[in-house]
N, C-alpha and C. Protein backbone atom coordinates (compact mmCIF):
# COMPACT_ATOMS: atom_id res chain seq x y z
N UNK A 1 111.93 54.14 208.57
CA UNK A 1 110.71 53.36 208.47
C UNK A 1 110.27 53.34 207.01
N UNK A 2 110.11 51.91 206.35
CA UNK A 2 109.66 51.89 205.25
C UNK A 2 108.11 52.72 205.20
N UNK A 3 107.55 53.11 204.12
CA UNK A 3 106.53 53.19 203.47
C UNK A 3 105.09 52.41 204.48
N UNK A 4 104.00 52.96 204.76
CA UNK A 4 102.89 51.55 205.07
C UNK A 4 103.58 50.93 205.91
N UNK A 5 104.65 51.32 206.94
CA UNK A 5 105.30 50.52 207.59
C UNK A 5 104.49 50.82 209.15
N UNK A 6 104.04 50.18 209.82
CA UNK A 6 103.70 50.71 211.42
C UNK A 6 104.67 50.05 212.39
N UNK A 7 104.61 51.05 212.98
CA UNK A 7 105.73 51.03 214.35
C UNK A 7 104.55 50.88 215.81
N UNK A 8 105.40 49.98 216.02
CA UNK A 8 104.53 49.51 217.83
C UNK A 8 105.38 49.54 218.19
N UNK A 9 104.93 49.85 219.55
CA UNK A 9 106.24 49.74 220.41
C UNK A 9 105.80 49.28 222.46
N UNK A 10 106.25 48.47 222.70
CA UNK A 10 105.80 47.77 224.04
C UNK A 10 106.31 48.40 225.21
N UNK A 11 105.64 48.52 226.18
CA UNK A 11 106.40 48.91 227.79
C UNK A 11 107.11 47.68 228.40
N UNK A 12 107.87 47.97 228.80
CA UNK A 12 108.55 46.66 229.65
C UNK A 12 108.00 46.35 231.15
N UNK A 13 107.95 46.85 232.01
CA UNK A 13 107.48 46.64 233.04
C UNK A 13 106.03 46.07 233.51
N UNK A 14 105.55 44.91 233.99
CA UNK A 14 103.99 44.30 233.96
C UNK A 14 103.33 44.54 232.46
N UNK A 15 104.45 44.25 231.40
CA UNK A 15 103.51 44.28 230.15
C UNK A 15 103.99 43.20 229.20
N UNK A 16 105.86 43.20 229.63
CA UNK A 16 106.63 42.24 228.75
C UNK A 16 107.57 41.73 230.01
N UNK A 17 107.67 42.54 231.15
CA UNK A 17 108.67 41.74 231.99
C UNK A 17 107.21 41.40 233.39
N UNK A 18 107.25 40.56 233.48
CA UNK A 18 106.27 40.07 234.97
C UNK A 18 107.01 39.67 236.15
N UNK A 19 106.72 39.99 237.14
CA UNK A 19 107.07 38.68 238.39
C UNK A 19 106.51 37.29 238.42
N UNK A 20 105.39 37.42 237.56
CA UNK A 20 104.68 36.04 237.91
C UNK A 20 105.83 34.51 237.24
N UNK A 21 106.44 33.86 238.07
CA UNK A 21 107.36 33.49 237.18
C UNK A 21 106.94 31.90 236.25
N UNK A 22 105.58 31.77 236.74
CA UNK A 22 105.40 30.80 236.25
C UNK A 22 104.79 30.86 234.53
N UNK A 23 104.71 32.33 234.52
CA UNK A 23 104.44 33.06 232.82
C UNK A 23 105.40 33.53 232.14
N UNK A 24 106.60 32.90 232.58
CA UNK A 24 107.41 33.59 232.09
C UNK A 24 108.18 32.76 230.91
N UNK A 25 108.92 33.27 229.99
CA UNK A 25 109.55 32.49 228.90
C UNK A 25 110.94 31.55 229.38
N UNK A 26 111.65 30.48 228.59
CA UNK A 26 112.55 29.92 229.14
C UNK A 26 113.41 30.64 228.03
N UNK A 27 115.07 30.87 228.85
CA UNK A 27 115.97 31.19 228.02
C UNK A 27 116.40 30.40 227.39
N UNK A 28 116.73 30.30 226.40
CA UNK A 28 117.17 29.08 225.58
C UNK A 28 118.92 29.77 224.97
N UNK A 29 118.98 30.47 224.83
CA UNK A 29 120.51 31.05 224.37
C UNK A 29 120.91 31.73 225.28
N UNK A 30 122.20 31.50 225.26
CA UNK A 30 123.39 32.50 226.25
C UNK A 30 123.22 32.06 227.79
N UNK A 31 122.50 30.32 227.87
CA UNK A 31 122.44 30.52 229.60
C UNK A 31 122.73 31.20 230.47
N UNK A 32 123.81 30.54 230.83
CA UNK A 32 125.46 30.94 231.52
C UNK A 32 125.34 32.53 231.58
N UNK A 33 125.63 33.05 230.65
CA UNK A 33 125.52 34.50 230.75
C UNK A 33 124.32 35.24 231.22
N UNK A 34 123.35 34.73 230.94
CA UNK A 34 122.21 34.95 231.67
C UNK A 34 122.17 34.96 232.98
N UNK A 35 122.38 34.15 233.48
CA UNK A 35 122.57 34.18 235.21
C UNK A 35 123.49 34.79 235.43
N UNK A 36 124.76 35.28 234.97
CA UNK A 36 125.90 36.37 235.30
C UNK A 36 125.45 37.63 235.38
N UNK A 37 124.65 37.66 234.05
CA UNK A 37 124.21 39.23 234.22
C UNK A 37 122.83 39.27 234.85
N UNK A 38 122.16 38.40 235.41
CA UNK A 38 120.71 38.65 235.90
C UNK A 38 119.80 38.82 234.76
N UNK A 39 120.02 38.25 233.43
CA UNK A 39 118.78 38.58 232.73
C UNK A 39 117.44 38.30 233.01
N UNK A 40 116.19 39.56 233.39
CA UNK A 40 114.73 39.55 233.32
C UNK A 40 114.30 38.33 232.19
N UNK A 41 112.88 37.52 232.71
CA UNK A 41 112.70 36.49 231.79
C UNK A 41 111.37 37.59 231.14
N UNK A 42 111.18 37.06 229.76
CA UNK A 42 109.88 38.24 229.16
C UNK A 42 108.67 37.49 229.67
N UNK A 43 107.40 37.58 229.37
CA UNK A 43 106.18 37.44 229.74
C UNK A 43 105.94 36.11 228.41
N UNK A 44 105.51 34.69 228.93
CA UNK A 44 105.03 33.86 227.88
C UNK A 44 104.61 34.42 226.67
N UNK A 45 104.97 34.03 225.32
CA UNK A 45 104.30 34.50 224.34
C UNK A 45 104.68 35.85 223.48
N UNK A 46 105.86 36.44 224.20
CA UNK A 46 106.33 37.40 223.40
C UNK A 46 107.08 37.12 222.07
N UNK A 47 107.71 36.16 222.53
CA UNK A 47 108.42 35.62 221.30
C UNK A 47 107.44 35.73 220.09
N UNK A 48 106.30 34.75 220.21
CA UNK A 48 105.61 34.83 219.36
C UNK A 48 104.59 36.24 219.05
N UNK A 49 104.30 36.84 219.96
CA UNK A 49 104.06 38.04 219.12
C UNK A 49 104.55 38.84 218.29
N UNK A 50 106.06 38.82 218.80
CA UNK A 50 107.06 40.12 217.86
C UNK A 50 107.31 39.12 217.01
N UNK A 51 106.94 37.84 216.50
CA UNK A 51 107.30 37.36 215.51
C UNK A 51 106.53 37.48 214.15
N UNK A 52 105.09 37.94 214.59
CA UNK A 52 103.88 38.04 214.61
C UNK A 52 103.79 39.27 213.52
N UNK A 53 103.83 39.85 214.51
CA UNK A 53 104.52 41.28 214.10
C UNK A 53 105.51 41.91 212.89
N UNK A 54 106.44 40.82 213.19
CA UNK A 54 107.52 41.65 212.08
C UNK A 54 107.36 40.50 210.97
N UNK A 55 106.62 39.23 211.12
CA UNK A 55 106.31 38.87 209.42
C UNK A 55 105.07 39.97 208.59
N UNK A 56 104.17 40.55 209.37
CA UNK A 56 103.58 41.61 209.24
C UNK A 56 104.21 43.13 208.69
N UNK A 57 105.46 42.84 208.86
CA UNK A 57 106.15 44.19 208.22
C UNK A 57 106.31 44.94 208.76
N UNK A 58 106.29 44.83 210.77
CA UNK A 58 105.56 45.84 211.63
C UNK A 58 107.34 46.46 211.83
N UNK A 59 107.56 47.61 212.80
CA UNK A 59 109.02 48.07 213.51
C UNK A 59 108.78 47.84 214.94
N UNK A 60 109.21 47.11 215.71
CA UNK A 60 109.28 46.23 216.78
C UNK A 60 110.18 47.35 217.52
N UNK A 61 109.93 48.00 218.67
CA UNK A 61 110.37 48.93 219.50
C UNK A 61 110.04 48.58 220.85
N UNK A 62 110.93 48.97 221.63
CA UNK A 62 109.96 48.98 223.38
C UNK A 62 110.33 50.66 223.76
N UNK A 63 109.43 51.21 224.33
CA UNK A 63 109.54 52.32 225.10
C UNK A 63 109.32 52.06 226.45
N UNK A 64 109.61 52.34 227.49
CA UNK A 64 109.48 52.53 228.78
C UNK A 64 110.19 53.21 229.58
N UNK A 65 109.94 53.70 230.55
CA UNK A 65 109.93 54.61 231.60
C UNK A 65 111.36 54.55 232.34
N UNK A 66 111.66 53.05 232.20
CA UNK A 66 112.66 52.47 233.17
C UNK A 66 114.34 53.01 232.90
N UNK A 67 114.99 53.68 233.26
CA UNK A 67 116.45 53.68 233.13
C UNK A 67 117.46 52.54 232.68
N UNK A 68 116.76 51.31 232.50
CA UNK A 68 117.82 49.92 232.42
C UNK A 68 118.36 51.17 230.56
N UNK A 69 119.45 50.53 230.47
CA UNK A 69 120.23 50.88 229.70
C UNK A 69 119.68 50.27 228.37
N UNK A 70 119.93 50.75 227.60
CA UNK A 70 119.68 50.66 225.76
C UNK A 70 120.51 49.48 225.45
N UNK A 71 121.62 49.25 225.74
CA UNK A 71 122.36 48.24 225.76
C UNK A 71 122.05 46.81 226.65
N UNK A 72 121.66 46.96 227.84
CA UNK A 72 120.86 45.60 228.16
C UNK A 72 119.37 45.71 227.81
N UNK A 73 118.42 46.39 227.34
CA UNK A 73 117.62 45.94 226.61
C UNK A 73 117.61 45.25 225.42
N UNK A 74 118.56 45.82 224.77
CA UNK A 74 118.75 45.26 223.54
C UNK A 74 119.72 43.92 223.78
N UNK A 75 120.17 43.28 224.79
CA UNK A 75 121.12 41.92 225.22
C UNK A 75 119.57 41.33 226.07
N UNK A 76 118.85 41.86 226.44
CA UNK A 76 117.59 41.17 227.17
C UNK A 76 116.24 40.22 225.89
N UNK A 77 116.50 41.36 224.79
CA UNK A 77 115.36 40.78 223.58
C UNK A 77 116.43 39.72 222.77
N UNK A 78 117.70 39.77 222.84
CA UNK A 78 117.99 39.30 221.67
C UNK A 78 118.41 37.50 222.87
N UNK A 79 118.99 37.46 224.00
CA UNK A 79 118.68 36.33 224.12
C UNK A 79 117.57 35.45 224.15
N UNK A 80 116.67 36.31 223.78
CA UNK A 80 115.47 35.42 223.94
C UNK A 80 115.01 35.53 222.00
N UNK A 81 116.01 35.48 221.26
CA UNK A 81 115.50 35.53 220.07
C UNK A 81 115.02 36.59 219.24
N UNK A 82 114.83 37.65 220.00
CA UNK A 82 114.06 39.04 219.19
C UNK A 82 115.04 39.56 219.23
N UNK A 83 114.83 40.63 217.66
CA UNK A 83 115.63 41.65 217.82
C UNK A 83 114.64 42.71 217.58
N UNK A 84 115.14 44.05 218.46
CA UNK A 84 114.17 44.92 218.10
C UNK A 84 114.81 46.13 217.41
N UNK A 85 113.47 46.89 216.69
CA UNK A 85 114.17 47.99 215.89
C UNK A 85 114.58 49.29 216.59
N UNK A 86 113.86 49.53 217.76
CA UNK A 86 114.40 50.61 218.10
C UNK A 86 113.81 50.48 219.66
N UNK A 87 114.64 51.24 220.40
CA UNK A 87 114.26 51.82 221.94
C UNK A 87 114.16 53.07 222.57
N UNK A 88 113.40 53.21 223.22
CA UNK A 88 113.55 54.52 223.74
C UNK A 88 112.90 53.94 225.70
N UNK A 89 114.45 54.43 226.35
CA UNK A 89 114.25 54.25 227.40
C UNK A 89 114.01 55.92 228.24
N UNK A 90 113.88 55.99 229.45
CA UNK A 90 113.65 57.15 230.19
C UNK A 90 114.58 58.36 229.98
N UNK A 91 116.29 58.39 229.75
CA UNK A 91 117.22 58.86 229.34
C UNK A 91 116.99 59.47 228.20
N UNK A 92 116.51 58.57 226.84
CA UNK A 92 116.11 59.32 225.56
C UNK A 92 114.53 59.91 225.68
N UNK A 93 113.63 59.42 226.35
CA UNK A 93 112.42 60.31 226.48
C UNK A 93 112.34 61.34 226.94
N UNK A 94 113.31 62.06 227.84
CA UNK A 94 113.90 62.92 229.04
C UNK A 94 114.56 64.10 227.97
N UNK A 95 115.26 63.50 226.97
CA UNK A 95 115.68 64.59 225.77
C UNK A 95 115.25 64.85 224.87
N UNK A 96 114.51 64.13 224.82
CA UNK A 96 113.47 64.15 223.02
C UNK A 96 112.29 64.95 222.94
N UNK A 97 111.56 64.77 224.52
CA UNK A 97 110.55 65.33 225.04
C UNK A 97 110.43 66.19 225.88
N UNK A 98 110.21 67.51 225.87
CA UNK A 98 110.06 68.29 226.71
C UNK A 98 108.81 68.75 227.37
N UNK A 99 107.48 67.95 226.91
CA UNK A 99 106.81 67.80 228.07
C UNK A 99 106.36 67.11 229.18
N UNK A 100 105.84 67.22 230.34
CA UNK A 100 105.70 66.55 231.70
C UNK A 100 104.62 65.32 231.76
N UNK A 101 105.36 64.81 230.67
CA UNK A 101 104.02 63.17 230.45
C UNK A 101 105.57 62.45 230.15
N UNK A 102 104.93 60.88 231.07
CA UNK A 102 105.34 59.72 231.33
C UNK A 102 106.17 59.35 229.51
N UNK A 103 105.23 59.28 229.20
CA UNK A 103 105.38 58.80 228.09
C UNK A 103 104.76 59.49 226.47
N UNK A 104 105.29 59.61 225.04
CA UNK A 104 104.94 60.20 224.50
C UNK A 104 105.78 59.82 222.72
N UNK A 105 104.37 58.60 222.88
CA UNK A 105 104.83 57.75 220.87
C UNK A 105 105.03 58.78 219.70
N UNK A 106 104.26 60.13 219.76
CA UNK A 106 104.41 60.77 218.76
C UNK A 106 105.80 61.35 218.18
N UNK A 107 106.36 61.28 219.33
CA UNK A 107 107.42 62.00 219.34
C UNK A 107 108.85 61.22 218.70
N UNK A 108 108.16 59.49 218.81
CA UNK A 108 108.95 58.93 217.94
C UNK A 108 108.41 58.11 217.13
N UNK A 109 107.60 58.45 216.57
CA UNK A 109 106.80 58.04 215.51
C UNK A 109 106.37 57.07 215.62
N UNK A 110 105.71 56.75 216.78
CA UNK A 110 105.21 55.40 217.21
C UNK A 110 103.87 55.39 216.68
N UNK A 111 103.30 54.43 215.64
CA UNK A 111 101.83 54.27 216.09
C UNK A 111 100.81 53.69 216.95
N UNK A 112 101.24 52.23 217.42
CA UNK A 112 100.95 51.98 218.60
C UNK A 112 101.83 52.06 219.50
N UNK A 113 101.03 52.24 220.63
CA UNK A 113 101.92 51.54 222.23
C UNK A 113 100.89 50.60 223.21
N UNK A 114 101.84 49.33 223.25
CA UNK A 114 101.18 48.76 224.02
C UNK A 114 102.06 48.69 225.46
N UNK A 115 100.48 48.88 226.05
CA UNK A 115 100.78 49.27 227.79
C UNK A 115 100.71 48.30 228.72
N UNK A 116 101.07 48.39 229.72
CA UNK A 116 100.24 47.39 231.15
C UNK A 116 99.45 47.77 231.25
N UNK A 117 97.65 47.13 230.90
CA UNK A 117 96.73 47.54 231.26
C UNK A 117 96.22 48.17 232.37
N UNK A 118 96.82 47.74 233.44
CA UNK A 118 96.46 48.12 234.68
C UNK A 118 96.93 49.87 235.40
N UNK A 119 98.02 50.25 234.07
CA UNK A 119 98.71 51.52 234.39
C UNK A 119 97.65 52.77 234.27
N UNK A 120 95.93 52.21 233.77
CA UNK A 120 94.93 53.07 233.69
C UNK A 120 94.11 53.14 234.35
N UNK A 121 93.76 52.37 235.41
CA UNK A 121 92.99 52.29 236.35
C UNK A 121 93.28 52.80 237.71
């Protein structure tokens, strides 16, 4: 991480991936392959946030809970145009962290995390 650099980092589940499918983004690259492998569509508007973001100078990460593999996350952001700087799925939070919380940015130098709001109520 550069200098003055901040790191965010997003949850995937009801925050960047929805059921609602009528909010959802259109794939525009890798159709075909998309429907082979079942790619998740992201939540309207991500594109443009992490775009948002990294002309800002920001480090574009997702953390979440979920087991999907490091390797189709990272084939899930990039057909839709993003690339991100780093991940940490349930597998690497499980080794990195040895205490009994869901989740935990410090540990990878996250300064923000943005959540599904609703995961607090």
């Amino acid at each position: 991480m550069k200098s003055g650099q901040i790191r965010i980092a997003f949850d995937l589940d009801d925050t960047l991936i929805i059921q609602n499918a009528g909010y959802v983004e259109k794939i525009v690259q890798y159709k075909l392959l998309t429907k082979i492998f079942k790619v998740e569509k992201l939540r309207l508007g991500t594109k443009e946030i992490f775009q948002f973001f990294e002309e800002e100078n920001c480090e574009l990460w997702i953390y979440t809970t979920s087991y999907r593999s490091i390797r189709y996350i990272k084939w899930l952001f990039l057909v839709h145009g993003i690339k991100l700087n780093g991940i940490v799925n349930q597998d690497i939070h499980k080794k990195n962290v040895s205490l009994t919380i869901l989740k935990y940015p410090p540990a990878f130098n996250i300064d923000i995390m943005i959540e599904d709001p609703t995961a607090f109520v």
